[in-house]
Protein backbone atom coordinates (compact mmCIF):
# COMPACT_ATOMS: atom_id res chain seq x y z
CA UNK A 1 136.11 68.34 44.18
CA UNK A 2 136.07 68.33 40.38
CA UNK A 3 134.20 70.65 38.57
CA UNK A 4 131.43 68.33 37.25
CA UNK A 5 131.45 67.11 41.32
CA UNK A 6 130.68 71.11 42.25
CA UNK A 7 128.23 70.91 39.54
CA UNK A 8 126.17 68.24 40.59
CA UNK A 9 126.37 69.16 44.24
CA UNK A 10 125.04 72.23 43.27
CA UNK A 11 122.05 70.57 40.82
CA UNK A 12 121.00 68.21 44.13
CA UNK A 13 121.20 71.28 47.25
CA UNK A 14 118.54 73.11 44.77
CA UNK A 15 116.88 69.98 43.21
CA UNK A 16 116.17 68.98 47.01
CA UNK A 17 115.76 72.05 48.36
CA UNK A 18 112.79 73.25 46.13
CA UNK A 19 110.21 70.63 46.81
CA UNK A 20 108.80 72.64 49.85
CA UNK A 21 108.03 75.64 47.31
CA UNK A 22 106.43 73.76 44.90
CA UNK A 23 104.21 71.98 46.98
CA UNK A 24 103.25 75.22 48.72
CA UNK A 25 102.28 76.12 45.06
CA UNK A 26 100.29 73.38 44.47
CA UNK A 27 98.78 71.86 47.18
CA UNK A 28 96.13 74.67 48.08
CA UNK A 29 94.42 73.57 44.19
CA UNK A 30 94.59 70.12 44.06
CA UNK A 31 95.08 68.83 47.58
CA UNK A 32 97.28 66.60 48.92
CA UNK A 33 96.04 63.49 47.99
CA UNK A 34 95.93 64.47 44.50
CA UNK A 35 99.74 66.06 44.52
CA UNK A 36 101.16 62.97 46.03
CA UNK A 37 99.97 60.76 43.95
CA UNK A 38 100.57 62.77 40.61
CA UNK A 39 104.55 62.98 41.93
CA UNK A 40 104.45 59.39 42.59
CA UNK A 41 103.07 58.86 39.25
CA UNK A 42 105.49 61.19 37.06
CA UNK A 43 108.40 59.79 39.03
CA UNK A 44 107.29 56.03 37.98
CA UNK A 45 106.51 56.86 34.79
CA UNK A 46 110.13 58.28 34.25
CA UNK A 47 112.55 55.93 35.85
CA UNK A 48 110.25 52.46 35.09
CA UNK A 49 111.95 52.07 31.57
CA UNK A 50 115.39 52.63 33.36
CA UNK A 51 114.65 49.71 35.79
CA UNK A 52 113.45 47.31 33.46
CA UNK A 53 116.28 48.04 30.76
CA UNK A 54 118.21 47.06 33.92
CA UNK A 55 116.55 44.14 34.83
CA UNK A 56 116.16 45.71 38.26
CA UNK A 57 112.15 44.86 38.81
CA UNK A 58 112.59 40.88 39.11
CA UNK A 59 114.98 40.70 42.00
CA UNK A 60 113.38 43.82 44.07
CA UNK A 61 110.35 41.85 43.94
CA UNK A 62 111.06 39.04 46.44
CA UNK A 63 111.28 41.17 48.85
CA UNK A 64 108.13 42.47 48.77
CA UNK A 65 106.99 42.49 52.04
CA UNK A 66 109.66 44.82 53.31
CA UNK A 67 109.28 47.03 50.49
CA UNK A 68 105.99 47.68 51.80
CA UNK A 69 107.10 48.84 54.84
CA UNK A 70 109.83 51.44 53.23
CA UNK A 71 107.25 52.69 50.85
CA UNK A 72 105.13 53.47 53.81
CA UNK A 73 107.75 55.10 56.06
CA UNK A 74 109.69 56.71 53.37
CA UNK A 75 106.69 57.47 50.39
CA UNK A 76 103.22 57.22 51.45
CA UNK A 77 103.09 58.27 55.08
CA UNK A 78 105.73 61.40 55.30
CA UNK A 79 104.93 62.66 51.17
CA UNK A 80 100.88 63.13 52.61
CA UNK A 81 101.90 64.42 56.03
CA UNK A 82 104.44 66.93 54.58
CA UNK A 83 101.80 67.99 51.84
CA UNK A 84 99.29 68.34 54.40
CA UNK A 85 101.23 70.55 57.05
CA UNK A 86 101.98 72.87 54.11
CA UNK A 87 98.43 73.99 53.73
CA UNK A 88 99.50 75.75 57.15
CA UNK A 89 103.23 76.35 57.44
CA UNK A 90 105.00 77.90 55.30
CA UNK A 91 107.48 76.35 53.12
CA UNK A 92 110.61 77.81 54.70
CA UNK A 93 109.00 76.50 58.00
CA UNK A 94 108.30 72.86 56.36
CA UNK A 95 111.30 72.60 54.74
CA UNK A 96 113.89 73.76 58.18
CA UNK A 97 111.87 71.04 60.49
CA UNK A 98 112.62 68.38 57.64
CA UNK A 99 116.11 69.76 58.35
CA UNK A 100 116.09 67.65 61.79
CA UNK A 101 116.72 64.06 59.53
CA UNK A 102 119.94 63.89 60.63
CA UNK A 103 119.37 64.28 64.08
CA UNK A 104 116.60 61.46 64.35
CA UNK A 105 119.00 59.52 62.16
CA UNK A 106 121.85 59.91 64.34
CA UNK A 107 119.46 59.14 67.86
CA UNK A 108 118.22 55.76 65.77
CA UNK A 109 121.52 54.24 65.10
CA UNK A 110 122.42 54.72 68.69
CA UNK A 111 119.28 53.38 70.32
CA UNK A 112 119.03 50.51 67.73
CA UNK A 113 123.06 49.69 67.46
CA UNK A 114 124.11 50.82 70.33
CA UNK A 115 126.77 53.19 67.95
CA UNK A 116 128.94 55.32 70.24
CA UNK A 117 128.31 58.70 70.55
CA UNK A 118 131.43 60.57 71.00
CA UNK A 119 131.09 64.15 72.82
CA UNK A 120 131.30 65.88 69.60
CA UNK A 121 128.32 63.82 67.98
CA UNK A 122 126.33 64.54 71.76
CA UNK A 123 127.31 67.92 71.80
CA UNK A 124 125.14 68.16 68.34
CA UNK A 125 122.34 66.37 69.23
CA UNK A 126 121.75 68.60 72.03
CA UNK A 127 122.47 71.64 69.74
CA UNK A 128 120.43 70.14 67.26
CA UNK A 129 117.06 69.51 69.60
CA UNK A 130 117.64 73.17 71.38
CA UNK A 131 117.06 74.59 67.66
CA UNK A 132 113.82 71.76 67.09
CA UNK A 133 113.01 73.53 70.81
CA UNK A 134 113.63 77.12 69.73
CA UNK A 135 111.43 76.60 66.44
CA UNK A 136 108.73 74.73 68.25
CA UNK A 137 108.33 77.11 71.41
CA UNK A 138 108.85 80.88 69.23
CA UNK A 139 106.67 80.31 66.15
CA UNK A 140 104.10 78.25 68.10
CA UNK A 141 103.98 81.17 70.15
CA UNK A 142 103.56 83.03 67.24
CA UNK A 143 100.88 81.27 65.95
CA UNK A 144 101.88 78.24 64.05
CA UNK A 145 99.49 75.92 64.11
CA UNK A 146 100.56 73.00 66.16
CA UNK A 147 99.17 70.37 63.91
CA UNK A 148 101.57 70.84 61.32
CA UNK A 149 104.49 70.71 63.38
CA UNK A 150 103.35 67.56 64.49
CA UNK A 151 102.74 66.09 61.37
CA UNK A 152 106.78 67.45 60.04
CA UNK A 153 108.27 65.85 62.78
CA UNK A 154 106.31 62.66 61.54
CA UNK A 155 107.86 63.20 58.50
CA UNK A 156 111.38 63.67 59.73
CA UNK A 157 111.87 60.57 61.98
CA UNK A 158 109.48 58.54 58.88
CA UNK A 159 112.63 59.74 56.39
CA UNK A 160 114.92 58.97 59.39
CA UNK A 161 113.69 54.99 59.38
CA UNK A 162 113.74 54.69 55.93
CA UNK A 163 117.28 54.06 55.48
CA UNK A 164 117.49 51.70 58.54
CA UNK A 165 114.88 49.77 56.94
CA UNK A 166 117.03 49.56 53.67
CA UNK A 167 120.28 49.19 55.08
CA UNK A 168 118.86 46.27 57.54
CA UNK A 169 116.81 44.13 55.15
CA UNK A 170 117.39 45.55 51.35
CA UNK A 171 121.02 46.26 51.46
CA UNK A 172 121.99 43.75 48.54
CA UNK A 173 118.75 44.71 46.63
CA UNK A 174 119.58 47.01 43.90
CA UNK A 175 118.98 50.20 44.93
CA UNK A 176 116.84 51.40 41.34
CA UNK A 177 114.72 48.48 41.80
CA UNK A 178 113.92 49.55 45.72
CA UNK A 179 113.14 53.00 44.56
CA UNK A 180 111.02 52.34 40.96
CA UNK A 181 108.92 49.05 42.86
CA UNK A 182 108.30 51.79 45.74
CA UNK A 183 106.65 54.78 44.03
CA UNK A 184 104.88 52.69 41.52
CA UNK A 185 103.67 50.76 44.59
CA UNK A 186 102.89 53.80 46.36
CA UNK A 187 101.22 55.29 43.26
CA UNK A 188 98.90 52.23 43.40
CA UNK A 189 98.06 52.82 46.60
CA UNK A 190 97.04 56.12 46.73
CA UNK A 191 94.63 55.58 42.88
CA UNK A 192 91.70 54.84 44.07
CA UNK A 193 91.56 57.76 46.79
CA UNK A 194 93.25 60.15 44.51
CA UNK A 195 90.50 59.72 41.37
CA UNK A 196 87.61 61.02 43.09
CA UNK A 197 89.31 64.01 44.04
CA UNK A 198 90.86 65.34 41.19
CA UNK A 199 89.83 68.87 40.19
CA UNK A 200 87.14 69.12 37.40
CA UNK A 201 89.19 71.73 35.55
CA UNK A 202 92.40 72.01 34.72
CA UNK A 203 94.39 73.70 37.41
CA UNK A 204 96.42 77.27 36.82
CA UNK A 205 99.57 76.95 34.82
CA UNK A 206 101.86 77.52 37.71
CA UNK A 207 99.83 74.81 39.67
CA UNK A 208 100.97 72.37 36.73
CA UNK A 209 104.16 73.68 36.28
CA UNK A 210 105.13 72.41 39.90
CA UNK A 211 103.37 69.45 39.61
CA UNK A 212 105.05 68.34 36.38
CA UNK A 213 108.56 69.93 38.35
CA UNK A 214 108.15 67.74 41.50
CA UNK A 215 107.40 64.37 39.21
CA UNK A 216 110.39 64.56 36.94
CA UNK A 217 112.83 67.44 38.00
CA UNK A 218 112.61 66.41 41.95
CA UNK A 219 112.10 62.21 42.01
CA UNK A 220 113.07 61.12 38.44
CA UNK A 221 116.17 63.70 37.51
CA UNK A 222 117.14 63.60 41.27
CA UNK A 223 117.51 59.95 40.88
CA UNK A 224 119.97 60.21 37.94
CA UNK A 225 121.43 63.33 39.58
CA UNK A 226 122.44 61.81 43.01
CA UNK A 227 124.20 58.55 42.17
CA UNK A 228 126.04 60.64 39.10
CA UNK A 229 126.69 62.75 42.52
CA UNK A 230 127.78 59.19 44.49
CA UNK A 231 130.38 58.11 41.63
CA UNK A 232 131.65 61.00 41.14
CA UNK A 233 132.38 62.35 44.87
CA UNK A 234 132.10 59.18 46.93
CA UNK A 235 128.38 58.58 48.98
CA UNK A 236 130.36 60.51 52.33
CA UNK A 237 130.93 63.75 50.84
CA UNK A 238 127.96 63.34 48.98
CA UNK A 239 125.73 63.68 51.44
CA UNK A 240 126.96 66.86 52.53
CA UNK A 241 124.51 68.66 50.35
CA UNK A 242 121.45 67.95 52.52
CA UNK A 243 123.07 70.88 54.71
CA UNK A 244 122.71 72.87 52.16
CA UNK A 245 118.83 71.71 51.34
CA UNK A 246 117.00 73.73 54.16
CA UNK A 247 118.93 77.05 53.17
CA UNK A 248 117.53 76.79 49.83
CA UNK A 249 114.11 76.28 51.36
CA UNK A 250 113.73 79.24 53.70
CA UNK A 251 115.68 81.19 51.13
CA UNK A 252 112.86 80.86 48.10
CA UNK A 253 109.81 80.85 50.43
CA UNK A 254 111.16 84.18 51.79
CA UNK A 255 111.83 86.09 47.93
CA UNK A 256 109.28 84.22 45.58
CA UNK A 257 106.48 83.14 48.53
CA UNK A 258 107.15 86.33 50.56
CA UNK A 259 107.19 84.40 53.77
CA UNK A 260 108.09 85.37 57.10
CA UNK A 261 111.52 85.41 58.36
CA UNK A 262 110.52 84.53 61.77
CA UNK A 263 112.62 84.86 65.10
CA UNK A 264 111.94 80.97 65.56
CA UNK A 265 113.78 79.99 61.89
CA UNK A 266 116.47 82.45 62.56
CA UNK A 267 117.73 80.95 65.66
CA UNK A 268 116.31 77.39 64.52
CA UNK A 269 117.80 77.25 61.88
CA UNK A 270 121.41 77.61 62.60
CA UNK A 271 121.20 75.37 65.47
CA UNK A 272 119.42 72.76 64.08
CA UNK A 273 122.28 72.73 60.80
CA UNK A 274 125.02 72.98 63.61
CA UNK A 275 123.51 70.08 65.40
CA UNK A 276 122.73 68.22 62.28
CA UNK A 277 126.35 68.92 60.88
CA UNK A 278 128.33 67.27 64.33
CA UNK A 279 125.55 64.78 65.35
CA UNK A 280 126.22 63.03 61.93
CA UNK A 281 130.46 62.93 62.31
CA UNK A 282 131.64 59.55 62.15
CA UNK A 283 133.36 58.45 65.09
CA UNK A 284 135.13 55.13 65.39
CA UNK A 285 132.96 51.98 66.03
CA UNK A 286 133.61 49.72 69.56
CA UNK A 287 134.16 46.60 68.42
CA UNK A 288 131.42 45.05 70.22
CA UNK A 289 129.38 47.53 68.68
CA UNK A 290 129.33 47.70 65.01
CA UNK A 291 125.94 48.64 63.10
CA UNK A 292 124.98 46.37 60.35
CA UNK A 293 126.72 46.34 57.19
CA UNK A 294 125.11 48.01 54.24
CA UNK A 295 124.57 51.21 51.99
CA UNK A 296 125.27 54.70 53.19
CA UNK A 297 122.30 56.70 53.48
CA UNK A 298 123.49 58.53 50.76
CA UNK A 299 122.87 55.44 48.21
CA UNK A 300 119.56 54.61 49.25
CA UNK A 301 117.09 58.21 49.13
CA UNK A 302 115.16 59.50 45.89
CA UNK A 303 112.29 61.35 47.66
CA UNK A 304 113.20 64.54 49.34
């Protein structure tokens, strides 16, 4: 890897591995309504220009009705769930269940196209799930509540079906267009119920700070960051940083949130990477058997 690849890989493991921390900042003052729509906003507001000067808008357009349905399943839906569990969980917690993408990924393209599972890819679903099982069963027996669990596995198989959706029905649509149309459609969405609730003051510096840092740093940079990522390193080994992504998680809500280090995230969380890691190992297609043609996975994601 060249040394402007190991730079950018670096960038996107932290760039996507510090939205957990920065909602745990924020969400407490302004709620999650107001955060998600704020980050929906920011993002728009940045990458809009670069979609237009592109003449990206026009042709996303027509397909309207299935961007609905990604906005929903990879915006709307999982962006409110995951803000909502962290008023619970911590952020370590929040972002090692998010961790289990690949898994559900991996379990949806063989259920939907029948992909063959070799034993190494079946050996690390099953390592994958005992870790989901270890986190589940030792910090709900800890204490964790059990809505919030809920509600991050929601968002995990939602960011799981997001790139099916894409890479079934938007595969020739380009891919800035997909992602600009969504968050401003998203942001739309979520107005009229965010208005009312916005905070009569200004919130605390560090509550705006992460705000402004989840808009721009974590949807709009990330953008630019990950397909500067893609053409430099090719979208298989670029994906390889979403590995990395949970460690970064647990690692700053443990030193700058002082959060537990539970016995549930440190046996989860190597199994569920270990899983994650051969559950996601390309094996070679049957013939009879090929999934649709389309972007990697790697091509098509803005919002973690």
């Amino acid at each position: 890897m060249s040394r402007r690849g190991a730079m950018l890989f670096a960038a996107m493991s932290l760039i996507w591995g510090i939205p957990y921390l920065l909602i745990k900042i924020a969400v407490v003052e302004v709620g999650p309504v107001v955060l998600v729509f704020l980050r929906l906003a920011i993002g728009t507001v940045m990458l809009l220009p670069f979609a237009l000067h592109r003449r990206a808008i026009a042709p996303t357009l027509r397909h309207w009705r299935v961007l609905i349905v990604y906005m929903l399943v990879e915006l709307a839906v999982p962006w409110l769930l995951l803000s909502d569990a962290e008023l619970r969980v911590s952020s370590s917690l929040a972002g090692l269940m998010i961790a289990t993408v690949p898994l559900i990924g991996a379990a949806l393209a063989w259920v939907m196209y029948r992909e063959r599972l070799g034993s190494d890819r079946m050996i690390g679903l099953l390592v994958g799930v005992g870790g989901v099982g270890a986190l589940l069963g030792l910090d709900l027996a800890g204490g964790t509540d059990v809505r919030a669990m809920a509600e991050l596995l929601l968002v995990a198989a939602c960011y799981a079906t997001g790139p099916v959706v894409v890479s079934r029905y938007l595969a020739d649509v380009p891919a800035l267009g997909v992602n600009v149309v969504s968050l401003s459609m998203a942001a739309l969405l979520y107005l009229p119920f965010a208005v009312p609730r916005f905070p009569r003051q200004m919130p605390e510096p560090k509550v705006a700070v992460a705000i402004l840092v989840l808009g721009v740093v974590c949807t709009a940079l990330a953008f630019v960051g990950f397909f500067a990522l893609i053409a430099e390193v090719g979208p298989a080994r670029a994906t390889v940083f979403t590995y990395v992504n949970p460690a970064v998680a647990v690692t700053l809500g443990v030193v700058l949130l002082d959060e537990p280090l539970t016995t549930g995230i440190l046996i989860g969380f190597p199994l569920v990477l270990l899983g994650s890691f051969f559950a996601t190992q390309r094996t070679r297609p049957s013939p009879r058997h090929l999934a649709p043609r389309g972007r990697s996975t790697a091509q098509l994601m803005i919002s973690r």
